[in-house]
Protein backbone atom coordinates (compact mmCIF):
# COMPACT_ATOMS: atom_id res chain seq x y z
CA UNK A 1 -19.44 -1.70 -17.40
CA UNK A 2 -20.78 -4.19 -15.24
CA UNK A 3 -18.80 -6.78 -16.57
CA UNK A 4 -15.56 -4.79 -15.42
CA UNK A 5 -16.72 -3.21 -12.19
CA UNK A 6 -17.37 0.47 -13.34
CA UNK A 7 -20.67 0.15 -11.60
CA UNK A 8 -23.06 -2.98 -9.90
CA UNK A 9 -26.25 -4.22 -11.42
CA UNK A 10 -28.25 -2.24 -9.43
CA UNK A 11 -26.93 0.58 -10.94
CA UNK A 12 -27.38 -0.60 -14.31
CA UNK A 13 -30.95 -1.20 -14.21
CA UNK A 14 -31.52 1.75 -12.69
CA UNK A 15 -29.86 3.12 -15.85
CA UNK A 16 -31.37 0.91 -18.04
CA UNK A 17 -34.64 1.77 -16.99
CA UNK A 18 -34.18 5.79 -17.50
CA UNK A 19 -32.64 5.14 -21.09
CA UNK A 20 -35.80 3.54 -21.86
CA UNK A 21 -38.04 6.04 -20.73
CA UNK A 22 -35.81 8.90 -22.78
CA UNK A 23 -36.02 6.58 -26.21
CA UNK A 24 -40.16 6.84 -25.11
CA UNK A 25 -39.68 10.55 -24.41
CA UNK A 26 -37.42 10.88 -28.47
CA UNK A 27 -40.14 8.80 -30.02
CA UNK A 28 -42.67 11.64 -29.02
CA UNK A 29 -40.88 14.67 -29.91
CA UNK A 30 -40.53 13.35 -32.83
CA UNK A 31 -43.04 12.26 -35.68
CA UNK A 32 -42.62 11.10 -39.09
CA UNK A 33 -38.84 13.11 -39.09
CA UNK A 34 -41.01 15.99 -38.54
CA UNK A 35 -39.30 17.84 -35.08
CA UNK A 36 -42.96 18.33 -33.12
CA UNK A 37 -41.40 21.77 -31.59
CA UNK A 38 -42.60 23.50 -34.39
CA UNK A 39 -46.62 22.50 -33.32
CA UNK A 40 -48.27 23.49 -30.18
CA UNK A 41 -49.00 21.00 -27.81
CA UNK A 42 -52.48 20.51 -28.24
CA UNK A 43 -51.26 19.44 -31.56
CA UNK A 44 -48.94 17.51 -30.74
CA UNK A 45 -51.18 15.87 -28.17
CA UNK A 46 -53.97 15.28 -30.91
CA UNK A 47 -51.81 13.81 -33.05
CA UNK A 48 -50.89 11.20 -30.35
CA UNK A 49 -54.56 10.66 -29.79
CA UNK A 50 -54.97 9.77 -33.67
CA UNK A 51 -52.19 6.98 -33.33
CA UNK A 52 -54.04 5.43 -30.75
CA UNK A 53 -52.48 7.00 -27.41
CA UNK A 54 -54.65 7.75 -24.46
CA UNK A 55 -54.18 10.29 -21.98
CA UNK A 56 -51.85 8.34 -19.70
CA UNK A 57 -49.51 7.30 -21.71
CA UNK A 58 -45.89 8.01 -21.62
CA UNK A 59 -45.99 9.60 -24.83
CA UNK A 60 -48.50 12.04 -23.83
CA UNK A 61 -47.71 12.67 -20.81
CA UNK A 62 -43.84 13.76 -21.53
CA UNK A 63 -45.64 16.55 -23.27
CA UNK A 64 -46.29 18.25 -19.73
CA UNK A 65 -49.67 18.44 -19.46
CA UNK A 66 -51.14 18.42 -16.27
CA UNK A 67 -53.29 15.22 -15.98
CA UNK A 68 -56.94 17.19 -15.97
CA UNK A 69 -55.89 19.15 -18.76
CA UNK A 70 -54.70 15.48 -21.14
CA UNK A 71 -58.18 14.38 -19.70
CA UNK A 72 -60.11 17.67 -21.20
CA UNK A 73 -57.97 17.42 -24.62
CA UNK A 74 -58.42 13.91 -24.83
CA UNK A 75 -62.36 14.42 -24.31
CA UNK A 76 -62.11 17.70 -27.20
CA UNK A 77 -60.46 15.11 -29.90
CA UNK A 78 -63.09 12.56 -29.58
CA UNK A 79 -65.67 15.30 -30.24
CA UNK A 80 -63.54 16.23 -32.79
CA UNK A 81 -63.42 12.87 -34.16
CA UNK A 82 -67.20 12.68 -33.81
CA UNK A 83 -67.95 15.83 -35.86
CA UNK A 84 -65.62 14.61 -38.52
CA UNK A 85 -67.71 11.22 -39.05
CA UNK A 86 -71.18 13.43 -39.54
């Protein structure tokens, strides 16, 4: 589009940018073909925290947590995690 004039570079990062934030935003919703809709949130957010994710990641945060409450959930897995090892 660019290339023809539809719209200028500036433009196109800027779009650029927010298509790469919505593929972040799919690969969350989604795991393993499994649509995440069907788990609550605290789910969905422990099952990020298993793959490695911390609280502020994109991932995590596109569930819509308020930042205190990733924090507390984040804190409740690794106890969680703890437990599991004893």
């Amino acid at each position: 589009m660019v290339n023809i004039g539809i719209i200028t570079e500036k433009v196109a990062g800027i779009v650029k940018a927010e298509l790469s934030k919505l593929k972040v935003e799919c690969k969350a919703l989604t795991k393993e073909g499994i649509p995440i809709e069907k788990e609550s949130r605290k789910a969905k957010a422990f099952q990020l925290f298993g793959d490695g994710r911390r609280p502020s990641d994109p991932e995590v945060k596109s569930l819509g947590f308020k930042p205190n409450s990733a924090y507390r959930y984040f804190q409740a897995w690794k106890q969680a995690q703890k437990s599991a090892e004893a």
